[in-house]
PDB file of N, CA and C in Angstrom:
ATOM      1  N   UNK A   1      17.539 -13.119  16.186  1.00  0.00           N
ATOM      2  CA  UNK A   1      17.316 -12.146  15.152  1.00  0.00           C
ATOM      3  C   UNK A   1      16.362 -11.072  15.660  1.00  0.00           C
ATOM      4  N   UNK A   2      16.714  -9.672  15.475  1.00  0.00           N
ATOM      5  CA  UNK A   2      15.847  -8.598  15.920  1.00  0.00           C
ATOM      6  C   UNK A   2      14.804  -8.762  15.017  1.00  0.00           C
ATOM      7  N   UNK A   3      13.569  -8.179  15.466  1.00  0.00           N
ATOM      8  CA  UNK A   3      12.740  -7.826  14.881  1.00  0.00           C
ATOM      9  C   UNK A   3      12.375  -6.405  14.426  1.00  0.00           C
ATOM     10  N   UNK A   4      12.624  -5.715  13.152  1.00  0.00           N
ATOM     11  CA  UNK A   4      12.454  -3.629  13.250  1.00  0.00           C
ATOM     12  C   UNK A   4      11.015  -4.110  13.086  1.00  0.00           C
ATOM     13  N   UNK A   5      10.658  -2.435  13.539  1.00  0.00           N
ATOM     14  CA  UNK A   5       9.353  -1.948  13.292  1.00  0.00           C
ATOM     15  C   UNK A   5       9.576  -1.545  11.691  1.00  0.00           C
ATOM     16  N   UNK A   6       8.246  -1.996  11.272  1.00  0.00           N
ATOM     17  CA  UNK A   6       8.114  -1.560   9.652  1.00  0.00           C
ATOM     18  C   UNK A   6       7.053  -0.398   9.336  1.00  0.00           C
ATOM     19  N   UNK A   7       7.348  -0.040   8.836  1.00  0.00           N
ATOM     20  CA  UNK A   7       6.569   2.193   8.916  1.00  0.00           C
ATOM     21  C   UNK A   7       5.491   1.868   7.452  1.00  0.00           C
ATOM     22  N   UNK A   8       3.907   1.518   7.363  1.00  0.00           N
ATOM     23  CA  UNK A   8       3.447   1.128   6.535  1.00  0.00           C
ATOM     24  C   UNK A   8       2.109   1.917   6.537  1.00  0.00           C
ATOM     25  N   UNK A   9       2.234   2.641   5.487  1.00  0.00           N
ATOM     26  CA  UNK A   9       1.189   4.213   4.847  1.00  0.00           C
ATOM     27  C   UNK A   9       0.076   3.052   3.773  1.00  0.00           C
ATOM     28  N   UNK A  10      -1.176   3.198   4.112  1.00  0.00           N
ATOM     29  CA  UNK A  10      -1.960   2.520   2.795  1.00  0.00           C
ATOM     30  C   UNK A  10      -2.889   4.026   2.294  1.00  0.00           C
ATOM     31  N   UNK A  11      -2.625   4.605   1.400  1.00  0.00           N
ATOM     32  CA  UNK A  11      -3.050   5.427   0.330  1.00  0.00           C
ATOM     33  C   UNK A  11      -3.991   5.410  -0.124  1.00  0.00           C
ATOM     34  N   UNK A  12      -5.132   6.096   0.196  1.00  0.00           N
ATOM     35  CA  UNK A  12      -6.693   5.761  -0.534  1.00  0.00           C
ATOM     36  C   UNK A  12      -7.337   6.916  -0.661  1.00  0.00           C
ATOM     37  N   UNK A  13      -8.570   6.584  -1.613  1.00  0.00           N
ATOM     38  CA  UNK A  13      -9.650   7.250  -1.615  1.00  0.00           C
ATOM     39  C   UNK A  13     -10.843   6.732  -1.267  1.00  0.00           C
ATOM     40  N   UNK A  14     -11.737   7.935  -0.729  1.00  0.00           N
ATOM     41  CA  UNK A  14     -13.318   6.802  -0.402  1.00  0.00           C
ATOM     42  C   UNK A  14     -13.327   6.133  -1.869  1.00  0.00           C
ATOM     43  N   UNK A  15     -13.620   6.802  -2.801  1.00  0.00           N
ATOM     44  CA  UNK A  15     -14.230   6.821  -3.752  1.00  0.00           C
ATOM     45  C   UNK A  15     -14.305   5.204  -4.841  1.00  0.00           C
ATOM     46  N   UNK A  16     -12.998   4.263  -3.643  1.00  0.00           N
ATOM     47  CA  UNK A  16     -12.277   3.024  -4.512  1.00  0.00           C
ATOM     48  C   UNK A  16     -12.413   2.202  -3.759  1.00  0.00           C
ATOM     49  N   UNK A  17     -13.387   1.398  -4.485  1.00  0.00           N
ATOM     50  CA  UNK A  17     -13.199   0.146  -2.628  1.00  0.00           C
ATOM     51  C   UNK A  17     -12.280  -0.748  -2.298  1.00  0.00           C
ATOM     52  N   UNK A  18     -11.489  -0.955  -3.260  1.00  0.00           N
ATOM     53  CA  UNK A  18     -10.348  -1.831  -2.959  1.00  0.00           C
ATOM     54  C   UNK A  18      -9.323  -1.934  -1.987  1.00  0.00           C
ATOM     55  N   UNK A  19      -9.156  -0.664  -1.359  1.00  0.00           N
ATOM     56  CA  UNK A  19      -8.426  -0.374  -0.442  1.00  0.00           C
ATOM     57  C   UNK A  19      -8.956  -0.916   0.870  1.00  0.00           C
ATOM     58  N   UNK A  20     -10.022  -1.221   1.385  1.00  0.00           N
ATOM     59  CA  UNK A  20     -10.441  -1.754   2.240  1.00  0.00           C
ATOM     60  C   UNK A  20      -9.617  -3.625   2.181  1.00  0.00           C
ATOM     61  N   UNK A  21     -10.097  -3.949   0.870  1.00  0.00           N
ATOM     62  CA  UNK A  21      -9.587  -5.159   0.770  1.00  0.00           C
ATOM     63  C   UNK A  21      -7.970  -5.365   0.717  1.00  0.00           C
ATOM     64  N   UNK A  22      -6.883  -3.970   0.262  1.00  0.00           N
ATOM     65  CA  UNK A  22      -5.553  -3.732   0.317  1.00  0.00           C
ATOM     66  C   UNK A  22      -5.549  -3.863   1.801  1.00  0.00           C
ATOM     67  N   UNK A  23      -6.317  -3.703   2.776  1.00  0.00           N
ATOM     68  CA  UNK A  23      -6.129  -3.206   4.296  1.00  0.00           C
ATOM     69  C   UNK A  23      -5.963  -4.879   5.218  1.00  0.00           C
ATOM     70  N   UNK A  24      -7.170  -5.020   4.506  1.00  0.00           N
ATOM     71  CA  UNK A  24      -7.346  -6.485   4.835  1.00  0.00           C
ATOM     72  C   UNK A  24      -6.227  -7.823   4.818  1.00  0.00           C
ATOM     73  N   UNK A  25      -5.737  -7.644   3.636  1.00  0.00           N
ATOM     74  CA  UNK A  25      -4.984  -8.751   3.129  1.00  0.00           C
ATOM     75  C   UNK A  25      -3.218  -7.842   3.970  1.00  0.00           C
ATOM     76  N   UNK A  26      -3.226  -6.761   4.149  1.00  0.00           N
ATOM     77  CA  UNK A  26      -1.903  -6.487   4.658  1.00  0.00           C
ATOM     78  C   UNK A  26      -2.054  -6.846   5.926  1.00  0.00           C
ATOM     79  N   UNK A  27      -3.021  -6.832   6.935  1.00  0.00           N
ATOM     80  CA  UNK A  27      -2.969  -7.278   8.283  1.00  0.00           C
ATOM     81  C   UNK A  27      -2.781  -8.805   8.174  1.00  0.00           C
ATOM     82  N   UNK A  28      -3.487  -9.232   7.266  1.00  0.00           N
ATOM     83  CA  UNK A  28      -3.448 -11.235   7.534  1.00  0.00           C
ATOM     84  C   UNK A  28      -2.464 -11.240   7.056  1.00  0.00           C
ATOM     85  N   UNK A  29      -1.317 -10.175   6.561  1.00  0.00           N
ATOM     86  CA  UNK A  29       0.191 -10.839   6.063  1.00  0.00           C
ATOM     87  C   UNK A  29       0.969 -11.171   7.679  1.00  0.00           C
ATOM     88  N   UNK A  30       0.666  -9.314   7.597  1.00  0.00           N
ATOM     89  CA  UNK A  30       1.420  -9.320   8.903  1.00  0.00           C
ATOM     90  C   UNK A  30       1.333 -10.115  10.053  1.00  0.00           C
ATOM     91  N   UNK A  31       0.153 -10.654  10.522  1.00  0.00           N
ATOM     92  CA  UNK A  31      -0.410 -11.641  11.488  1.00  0.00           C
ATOM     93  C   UNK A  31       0.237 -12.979  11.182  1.00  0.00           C
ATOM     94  N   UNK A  32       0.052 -13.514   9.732  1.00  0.00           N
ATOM     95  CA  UNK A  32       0.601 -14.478   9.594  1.00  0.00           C
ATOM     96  C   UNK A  32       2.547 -15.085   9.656  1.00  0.00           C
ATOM     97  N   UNK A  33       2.807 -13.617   9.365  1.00  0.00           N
ATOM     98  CA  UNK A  33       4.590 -13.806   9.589  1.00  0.00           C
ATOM     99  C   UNK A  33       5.148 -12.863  11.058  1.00  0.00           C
ATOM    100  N   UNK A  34       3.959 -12.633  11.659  1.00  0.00           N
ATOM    101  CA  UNK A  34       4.551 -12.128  13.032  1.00  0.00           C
ATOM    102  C   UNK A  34       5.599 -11.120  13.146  1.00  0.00           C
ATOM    103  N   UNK A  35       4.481 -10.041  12.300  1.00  0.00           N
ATOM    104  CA  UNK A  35       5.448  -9.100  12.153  1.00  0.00           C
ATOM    105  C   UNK A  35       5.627  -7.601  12.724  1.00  0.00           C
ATOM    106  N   UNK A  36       5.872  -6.717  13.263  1.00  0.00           N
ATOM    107  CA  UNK A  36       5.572  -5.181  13.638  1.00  0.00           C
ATOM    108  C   UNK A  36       5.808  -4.650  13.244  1.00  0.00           C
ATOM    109  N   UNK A  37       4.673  -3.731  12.900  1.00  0.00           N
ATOM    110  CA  UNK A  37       4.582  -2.381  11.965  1.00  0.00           C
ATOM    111  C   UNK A  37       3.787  -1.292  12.554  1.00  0.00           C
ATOM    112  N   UNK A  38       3.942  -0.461  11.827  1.00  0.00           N
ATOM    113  CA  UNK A  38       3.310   1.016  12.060  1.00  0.00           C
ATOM    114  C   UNK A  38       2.213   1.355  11.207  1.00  0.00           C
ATOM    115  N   UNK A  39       0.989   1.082  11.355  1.00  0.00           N
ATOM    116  CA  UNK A  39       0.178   1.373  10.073  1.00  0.00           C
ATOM    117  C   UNK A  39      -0.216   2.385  10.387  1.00  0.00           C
ATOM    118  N   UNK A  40      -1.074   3.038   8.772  1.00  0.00           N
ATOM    119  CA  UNK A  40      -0.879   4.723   8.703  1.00  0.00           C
ATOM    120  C   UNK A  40      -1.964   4.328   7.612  1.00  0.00           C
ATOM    121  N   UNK A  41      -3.437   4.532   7.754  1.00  0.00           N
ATOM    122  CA  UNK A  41      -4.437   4.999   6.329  1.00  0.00           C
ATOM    123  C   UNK A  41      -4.424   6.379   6.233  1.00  0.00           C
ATOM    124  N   UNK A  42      -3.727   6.929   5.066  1.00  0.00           N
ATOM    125  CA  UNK A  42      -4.357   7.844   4.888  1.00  0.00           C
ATOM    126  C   UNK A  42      -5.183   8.331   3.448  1.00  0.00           C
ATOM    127  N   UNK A  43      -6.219   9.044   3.873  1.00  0.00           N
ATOM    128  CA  UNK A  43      -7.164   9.381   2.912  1.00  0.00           C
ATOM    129  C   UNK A  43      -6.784  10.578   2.182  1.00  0.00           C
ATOM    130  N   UNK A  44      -6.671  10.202   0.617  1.00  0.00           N
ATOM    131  CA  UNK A  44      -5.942  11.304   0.147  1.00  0.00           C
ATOM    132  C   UNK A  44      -7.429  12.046  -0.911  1.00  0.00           C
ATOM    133  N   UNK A  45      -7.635  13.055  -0.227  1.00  0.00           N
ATOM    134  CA  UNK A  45      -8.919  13.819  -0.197  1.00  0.00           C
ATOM    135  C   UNK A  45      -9.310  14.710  -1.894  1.00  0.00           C
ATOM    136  N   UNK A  46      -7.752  15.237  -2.064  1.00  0.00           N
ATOM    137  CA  UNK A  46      -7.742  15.905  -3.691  1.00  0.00           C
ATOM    138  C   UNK A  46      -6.243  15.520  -3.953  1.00  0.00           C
ATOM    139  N   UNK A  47      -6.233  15.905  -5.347  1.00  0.00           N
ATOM    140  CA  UNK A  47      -4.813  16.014  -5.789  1.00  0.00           C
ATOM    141  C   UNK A  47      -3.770  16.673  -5.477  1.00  0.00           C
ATOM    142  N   UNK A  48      -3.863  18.104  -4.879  1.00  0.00           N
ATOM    143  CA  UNK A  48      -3.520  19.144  -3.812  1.00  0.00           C
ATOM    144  C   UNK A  48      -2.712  18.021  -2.622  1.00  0.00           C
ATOM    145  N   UNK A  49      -3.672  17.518  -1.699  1.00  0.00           N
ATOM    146  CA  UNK A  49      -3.294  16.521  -0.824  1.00  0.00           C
ATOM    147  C   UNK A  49      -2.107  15.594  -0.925  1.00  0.00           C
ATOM    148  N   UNK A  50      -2.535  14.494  -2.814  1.00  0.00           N
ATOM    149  CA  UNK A  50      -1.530  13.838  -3.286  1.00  0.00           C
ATOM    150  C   UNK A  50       0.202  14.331  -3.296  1.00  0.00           C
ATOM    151  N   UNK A  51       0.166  15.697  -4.003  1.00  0.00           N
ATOM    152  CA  UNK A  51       1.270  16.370  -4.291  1.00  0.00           C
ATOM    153  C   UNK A  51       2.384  16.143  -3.286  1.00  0.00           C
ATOM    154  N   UNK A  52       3.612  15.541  -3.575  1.00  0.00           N
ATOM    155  CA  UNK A  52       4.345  15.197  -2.824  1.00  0.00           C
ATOM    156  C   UNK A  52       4.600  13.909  -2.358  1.00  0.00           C
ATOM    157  N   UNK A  53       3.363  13.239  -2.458  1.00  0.00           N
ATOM    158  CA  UNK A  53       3.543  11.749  -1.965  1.00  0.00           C
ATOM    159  C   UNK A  53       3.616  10.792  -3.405  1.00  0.00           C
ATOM    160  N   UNK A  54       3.751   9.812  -3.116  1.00  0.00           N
ATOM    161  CA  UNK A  54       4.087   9.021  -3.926  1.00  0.00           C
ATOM    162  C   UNK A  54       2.844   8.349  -3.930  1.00  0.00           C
ATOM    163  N   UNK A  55       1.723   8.111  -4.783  1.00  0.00           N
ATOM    164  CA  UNK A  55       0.634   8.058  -5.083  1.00  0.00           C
ATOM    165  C   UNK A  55       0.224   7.587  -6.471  1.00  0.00           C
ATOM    166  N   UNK A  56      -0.001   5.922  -6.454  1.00  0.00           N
ATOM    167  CA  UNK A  56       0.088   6.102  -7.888  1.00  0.00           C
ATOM    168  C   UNK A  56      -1.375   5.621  -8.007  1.00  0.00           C
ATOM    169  N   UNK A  57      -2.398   6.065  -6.947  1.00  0.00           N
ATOM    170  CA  UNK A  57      -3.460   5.412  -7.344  1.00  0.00           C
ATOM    171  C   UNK A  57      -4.108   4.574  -6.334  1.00  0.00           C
ATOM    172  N   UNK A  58      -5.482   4.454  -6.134  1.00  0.00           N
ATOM    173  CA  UNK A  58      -6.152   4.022  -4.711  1.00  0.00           C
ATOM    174  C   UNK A  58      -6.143   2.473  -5.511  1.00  0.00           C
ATOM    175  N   UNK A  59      -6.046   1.499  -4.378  1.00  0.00           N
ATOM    176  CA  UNK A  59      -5.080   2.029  -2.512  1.00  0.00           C
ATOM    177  C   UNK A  59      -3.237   1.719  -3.337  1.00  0.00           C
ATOM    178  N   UNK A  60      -2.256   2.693  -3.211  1.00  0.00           N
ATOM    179  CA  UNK A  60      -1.032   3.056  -3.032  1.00  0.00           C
ATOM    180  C   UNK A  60      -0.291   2.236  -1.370  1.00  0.00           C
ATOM    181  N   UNK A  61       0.173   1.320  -1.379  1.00  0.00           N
ATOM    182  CA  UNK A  61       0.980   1.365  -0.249  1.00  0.00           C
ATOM    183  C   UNK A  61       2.737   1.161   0.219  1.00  0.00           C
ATOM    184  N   UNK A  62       2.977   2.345   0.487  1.00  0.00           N
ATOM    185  CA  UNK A  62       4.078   2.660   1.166  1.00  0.00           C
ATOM    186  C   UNK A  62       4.857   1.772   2.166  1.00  0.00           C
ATOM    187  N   UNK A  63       5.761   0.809   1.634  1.00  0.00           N
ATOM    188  CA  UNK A  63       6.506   0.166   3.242  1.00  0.00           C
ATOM    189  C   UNK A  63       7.824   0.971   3.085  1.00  0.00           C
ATOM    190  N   UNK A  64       8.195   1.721   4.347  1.00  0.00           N
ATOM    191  CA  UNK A  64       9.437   2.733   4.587  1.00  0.00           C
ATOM    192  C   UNK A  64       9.470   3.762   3.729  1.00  0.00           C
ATOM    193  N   UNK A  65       8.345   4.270   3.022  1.00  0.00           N
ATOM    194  CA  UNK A  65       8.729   5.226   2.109  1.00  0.00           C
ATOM    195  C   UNK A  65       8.162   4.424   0.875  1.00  0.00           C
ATOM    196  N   UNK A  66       8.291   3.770   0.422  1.00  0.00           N
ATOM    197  CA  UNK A  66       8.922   2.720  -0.335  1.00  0.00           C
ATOM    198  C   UNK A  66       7.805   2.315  -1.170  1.00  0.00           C
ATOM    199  N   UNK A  67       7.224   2.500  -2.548  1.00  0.00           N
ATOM    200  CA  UNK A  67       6.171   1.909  -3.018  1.00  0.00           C
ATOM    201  C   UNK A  67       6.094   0.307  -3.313  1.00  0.00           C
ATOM    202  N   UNK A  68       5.430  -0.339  -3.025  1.00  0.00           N
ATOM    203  CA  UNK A  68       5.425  -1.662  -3.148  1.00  0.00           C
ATOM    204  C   UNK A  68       5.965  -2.357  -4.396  1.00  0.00           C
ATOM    205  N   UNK A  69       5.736  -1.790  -5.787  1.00  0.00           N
ATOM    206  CA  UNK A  69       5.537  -2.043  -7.030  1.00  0.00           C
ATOM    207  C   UNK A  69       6.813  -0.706  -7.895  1.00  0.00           C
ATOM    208  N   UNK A  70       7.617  -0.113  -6.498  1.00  0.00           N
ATOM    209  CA  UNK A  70       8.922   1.177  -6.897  1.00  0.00           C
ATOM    210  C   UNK A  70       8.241   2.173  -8.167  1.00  0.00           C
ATOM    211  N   UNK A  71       6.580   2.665  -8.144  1.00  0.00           N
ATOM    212  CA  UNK A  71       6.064   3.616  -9.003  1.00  0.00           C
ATOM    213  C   UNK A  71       7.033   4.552  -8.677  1.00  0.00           C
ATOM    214  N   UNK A  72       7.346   5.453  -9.768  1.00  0.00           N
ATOM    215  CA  UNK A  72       7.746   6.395  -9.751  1.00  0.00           C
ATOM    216  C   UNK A  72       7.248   7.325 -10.788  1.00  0.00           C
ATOM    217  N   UNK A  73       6.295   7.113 -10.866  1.00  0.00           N
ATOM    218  CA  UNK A  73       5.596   8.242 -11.875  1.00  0.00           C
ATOM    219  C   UNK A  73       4.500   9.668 -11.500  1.00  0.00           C
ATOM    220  N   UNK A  74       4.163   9.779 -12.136  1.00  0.00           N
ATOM    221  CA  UNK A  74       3.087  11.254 -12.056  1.00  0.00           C
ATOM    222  C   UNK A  74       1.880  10.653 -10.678  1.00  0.00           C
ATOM    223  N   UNK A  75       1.658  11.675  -9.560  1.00  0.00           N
ATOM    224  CA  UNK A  75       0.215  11.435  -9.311  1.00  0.00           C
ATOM    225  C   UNK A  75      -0.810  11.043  -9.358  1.00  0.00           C
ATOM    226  N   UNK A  76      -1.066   9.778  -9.456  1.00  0.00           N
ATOM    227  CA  UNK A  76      -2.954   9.619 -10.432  1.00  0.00           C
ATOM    228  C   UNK A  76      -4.028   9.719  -9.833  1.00  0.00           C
ATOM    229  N   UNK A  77      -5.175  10.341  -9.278  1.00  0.00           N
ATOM    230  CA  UNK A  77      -6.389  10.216  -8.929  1.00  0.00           C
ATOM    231  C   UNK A  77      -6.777   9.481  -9.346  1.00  0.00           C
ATOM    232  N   UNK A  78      -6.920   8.039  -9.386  1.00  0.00           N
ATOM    233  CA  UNK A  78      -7.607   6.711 -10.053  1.00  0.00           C
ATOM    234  C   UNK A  78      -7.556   5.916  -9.087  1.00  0.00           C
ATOM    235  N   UNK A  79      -8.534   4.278  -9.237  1.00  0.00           N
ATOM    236  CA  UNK A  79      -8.082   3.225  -8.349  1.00  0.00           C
ATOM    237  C   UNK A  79      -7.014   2.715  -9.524  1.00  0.00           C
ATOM    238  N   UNK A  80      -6.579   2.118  -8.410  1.00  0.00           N
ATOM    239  CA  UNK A  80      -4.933   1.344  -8.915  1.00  0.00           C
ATOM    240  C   UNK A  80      -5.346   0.141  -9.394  1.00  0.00           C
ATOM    241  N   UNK A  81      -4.470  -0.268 -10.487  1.00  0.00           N
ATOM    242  CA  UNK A  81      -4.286  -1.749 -10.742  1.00  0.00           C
ATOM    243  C   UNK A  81      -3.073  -2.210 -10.751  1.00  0.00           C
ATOM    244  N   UNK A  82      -3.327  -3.030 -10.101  1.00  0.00           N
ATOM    245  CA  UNK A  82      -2.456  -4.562  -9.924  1.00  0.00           C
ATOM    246  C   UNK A  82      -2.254  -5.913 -11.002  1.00  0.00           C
ATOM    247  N   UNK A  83      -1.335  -5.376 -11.304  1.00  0.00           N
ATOM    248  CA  UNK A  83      -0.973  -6.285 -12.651  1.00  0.00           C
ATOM    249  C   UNK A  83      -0.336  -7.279 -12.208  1.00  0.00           C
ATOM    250  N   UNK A  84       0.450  -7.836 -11.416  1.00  0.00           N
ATOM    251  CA  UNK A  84       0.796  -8.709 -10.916  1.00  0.00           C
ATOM    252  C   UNK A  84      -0.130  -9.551  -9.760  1.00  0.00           C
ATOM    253  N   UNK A  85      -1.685  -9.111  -9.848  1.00  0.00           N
ATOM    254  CA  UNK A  85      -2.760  -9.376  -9.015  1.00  0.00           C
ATOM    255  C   UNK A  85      -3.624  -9.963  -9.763  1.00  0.00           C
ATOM    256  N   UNK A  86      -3.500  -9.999 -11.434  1.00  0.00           N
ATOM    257  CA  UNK A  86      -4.524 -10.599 -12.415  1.00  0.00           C
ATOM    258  C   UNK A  86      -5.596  -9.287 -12.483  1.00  0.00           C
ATOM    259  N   UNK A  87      -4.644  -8.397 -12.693  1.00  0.00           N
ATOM    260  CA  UNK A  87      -5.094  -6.754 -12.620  1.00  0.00           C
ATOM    261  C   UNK A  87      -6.521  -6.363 -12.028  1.00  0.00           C
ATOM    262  N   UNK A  88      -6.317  -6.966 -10.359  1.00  0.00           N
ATOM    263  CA  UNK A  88      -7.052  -6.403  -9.268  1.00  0.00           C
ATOM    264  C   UNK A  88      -6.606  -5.056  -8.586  1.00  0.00           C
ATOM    265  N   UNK A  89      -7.635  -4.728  -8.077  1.00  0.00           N
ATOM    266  CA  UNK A  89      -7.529  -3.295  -7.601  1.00  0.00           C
ATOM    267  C   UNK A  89      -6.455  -3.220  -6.014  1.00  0.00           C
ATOM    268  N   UNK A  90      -5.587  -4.488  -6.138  1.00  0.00           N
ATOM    269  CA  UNK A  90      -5.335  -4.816  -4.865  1.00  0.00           C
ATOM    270  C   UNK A  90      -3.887  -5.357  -4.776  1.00  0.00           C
ATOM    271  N   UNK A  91      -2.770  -4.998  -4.301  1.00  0.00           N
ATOM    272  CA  UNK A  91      -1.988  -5.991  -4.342  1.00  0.00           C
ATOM    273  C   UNK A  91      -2.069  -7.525  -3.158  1.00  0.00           C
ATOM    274  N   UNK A  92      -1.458  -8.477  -4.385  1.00  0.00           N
ATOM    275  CA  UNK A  92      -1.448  -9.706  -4.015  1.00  0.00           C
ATOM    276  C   UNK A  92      -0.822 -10.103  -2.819  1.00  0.00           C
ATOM    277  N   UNK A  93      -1.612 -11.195  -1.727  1.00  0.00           N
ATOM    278  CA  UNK A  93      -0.939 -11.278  -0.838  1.00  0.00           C
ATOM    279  C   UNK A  93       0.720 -11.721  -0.594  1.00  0.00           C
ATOM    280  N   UNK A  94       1.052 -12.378  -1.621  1.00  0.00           N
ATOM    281  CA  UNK A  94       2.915 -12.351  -1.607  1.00  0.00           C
ATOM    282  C   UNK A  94       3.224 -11.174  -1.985  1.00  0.00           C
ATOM    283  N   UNK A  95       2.924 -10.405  -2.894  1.00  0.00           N
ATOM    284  CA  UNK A  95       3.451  -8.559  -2.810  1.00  0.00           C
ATOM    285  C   UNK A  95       3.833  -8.251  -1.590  1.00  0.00           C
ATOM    286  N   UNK A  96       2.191  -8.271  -1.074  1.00  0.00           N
ATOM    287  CA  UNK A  96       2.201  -7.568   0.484  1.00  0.00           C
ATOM    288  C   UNK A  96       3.696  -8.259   1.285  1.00  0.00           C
ATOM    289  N   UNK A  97       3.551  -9.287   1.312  1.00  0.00           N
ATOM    290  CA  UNK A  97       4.674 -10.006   1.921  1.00  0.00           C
ATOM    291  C   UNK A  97       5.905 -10.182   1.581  1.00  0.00           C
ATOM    292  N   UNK A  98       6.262  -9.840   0.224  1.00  0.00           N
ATOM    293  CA  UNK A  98       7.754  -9.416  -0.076  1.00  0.00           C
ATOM    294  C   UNK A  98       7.836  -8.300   0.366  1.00  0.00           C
ATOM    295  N   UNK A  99       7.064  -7.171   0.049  1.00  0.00           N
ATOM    296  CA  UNK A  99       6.935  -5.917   0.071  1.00  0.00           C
ATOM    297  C   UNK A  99       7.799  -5.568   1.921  1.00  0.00           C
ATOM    298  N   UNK A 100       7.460  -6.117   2.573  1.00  0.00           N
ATOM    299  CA  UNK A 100       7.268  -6.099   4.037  1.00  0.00           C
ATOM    300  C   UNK A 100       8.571  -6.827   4.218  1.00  0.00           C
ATOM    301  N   UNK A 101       8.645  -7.531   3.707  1.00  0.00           N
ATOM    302  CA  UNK A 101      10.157  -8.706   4.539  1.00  0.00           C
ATOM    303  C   UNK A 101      11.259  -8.100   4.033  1.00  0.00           C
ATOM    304  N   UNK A 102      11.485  -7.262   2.979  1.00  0.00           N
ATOM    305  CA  UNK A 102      12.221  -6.285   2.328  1.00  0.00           C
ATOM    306  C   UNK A 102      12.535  -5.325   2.472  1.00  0.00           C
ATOM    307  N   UNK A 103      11.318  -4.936   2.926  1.00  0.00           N
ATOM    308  CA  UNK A 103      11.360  -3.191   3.420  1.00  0.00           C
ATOM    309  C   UNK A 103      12.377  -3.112   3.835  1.00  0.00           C
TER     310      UNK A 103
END
């Protein structure tokens, strides 16, 4: 079985600390299922910046394009919640890991 490279954007602001811990828990996915990817932080600075991306809120992460949680709504300058996290600022490590084996 091939292995693709997986193209993975994590979406933040300083301003939210959770994204550090979104950063965290996506590497021990990936480590743990031996996987290759492309990671990409980027810091989304104003709303200006946001415009265009799919952003629903710090930390936002992107596998292929692809929002983890398929937001498709408005822009938000906010930290994100994770409702399927016991509404942490973070998605859950099986997210991360469907999110990824799916992509």
């Amino acid at each position: 079985m091939e292995n693709k490279t997986i193209k993975v954007e994590l979406l933040y602001f300083e301003g939210c600390p959770s994204y550090k811990r979104a950063w965290a828990d996506l590497l021990d996915v990936v480590v743990e299922n031996n996987l290759q990817i492309i990671a990409k932080p980027i810091n989304i600075e104003s709303l200006e910046k946001a415009e265009g991306l799919v952003f629903a809120g710090s930390p936002t992460i992107l596998v292929n394009g692809q929002d983890l949680e398929n937001y498709n709504g408005e822009t938000v300058m906010a930290c994100r919640i994770y409702q399927e996290n016991d509404n942490n600022g973070w998605p859950s490590k099986d997210l991360l890991k469907r999110g990824l084996l799916d992509g």
